[in-house]
C-alpha atoms as a PDB file:
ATOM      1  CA  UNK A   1     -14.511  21.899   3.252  1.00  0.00           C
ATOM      2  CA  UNK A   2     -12.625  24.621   4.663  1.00  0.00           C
ATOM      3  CA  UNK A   3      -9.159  24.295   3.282  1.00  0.00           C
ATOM      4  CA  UNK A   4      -9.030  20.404   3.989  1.00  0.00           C
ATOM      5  CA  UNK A   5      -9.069  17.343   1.413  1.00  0.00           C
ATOM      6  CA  UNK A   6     -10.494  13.808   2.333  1.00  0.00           C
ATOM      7  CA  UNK A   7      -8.144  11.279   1.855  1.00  0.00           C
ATOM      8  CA  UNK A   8      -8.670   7.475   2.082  1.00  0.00           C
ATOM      9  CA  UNK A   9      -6.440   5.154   2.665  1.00  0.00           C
ATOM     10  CA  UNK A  10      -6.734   1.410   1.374  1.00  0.00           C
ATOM     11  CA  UNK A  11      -4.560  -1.903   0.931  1.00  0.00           C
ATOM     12  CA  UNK A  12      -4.983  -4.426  -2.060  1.00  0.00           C
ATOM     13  CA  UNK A  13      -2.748  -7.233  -3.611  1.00  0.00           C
ATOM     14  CA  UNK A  14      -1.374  -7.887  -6.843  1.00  0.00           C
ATOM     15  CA  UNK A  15       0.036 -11.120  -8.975  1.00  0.00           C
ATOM     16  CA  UNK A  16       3.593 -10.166  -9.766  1.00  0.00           C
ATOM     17  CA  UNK A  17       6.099 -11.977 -12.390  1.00  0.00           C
ATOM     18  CA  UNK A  18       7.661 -15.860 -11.538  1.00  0.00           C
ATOM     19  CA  UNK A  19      10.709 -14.658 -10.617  1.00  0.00           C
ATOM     20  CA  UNK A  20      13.280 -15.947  -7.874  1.00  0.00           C
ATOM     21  CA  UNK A  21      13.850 -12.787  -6.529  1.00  0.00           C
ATOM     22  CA  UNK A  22       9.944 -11.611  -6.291  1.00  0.00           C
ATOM     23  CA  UNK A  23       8.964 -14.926  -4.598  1.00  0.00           C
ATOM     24  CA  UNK A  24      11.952 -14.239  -1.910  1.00  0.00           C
ATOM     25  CA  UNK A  25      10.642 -10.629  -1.179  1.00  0.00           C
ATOM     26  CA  UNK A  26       7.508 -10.663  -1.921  1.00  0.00           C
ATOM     27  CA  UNK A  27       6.170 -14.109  -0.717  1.00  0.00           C
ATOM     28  CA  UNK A  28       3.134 -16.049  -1.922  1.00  0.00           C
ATOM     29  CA  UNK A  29      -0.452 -16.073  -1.002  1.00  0.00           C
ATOM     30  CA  UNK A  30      -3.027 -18.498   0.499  1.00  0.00           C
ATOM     31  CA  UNK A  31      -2.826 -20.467   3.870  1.00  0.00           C
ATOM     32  CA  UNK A  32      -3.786 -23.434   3.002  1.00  0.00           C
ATOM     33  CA  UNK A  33      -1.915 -23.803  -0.350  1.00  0.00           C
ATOM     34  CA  UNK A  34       0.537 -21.169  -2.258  1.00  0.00           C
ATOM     35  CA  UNK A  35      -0.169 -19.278  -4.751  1.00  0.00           C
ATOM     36  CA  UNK A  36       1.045 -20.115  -8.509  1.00  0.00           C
ATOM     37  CA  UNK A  37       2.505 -16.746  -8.388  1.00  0.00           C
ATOM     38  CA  UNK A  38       4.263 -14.124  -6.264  1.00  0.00           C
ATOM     39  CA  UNK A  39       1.581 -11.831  -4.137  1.00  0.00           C
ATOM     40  CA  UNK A  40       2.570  -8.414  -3.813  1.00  0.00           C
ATOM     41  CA  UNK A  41       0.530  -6.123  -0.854  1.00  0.00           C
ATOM     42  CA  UNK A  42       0.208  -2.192  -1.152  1.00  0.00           C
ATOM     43  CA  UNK A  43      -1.247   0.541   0.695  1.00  0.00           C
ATOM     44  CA  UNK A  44      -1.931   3.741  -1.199  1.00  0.00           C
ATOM     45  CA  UNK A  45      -3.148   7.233   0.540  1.00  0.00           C
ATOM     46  CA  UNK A  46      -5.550   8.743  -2.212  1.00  0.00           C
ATOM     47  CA  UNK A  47      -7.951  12.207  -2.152  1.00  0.00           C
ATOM     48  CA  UNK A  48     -11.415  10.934  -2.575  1.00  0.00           C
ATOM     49  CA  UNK A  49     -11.997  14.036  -5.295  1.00  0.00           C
ATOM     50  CA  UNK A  50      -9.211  13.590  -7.584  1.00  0.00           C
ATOM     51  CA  UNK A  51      -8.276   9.770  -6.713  1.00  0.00           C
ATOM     52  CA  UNK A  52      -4.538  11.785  -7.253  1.00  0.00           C
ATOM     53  CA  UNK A  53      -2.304   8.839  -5.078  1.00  0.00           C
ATOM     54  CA  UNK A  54      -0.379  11.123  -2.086  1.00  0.00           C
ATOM     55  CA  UNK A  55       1.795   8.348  -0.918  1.00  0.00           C
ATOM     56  CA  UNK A  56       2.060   4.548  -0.968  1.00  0.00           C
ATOM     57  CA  UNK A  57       3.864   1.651   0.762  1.00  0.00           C
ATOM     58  CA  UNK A  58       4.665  -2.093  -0.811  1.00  0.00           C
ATOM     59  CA  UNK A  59       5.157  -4.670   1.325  1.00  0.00           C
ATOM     60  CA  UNK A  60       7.435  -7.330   1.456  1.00  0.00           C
ATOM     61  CA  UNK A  61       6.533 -10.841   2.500  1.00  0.00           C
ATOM     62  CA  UNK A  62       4.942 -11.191   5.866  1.00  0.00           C
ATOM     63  CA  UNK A  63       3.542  -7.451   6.053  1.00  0.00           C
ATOM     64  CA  UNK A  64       0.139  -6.780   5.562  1.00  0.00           C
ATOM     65  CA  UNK A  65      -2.495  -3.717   5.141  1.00  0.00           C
ATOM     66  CA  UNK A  66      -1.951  -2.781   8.655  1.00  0.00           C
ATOM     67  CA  UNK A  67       2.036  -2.497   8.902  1.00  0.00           C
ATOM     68  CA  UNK A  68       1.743  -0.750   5.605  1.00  0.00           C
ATOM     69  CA  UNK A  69      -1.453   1.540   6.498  1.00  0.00           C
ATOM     70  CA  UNK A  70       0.765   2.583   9.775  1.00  0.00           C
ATOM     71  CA  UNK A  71       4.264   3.517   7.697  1.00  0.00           C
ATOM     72  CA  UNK A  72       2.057   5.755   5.463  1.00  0.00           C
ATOM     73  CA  UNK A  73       0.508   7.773   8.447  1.00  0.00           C
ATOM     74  CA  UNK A  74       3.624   8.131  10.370  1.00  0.00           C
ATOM     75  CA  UNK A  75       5.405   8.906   7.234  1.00  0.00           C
ATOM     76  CA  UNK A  76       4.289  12.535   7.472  1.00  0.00           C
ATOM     77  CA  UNK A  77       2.450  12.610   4.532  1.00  0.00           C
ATOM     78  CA  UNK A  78      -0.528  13.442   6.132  1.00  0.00           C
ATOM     79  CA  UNK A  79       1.314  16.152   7.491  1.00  0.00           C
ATOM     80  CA  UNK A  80       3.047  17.376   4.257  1.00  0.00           C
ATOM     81  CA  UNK A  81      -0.096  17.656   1.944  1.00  0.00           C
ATOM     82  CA  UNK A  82      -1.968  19.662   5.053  1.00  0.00           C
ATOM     83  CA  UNK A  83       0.697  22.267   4.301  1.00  0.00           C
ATOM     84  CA  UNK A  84       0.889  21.832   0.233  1.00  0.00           C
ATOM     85  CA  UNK A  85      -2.846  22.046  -0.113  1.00  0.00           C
END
């Protein structure tokens, strides 16, 4: 591929613990009714070879695959492994 690795980028969501704390920075799931438990969102920047994880982003409650899609790209990550690899 001439010196260059395919990356993918991707979002998914988690159950976390019943906890106070995760429920007030994480949030819950669902829009018509919540979640038993705590929903945590990530966004992870993986090569498609290896699957080896180059960066990732967890959200906090109200940010979603996009928000977290966009602070991985303009993290310089991108930018970083270009130079590494």
């Amino acid at each position: 591929m001439g010196g260059r690795r395919l990356m993918s980028l991707d979002g998914f969501g988690m159950e976390a613990p019943d906890s106070r704390e995760n429920a007030t920075y994480f949030g819950y799931a669902g829009k018509k009714e919540r979640c038993t438990f705590p929903y945590v969102r990530l966004a992870g920047l993986a090569e498609c070879g290896t699957h080896a994880v180059v960066a990732a982003e967890i959200g906090c409650k109200g940010e979603g695959e996009e928000t977290l899609a966009g602070r991985i790209l303009s993290s310089g990550a991108l930018a970083r492994n270009a130079r590494d690899g």
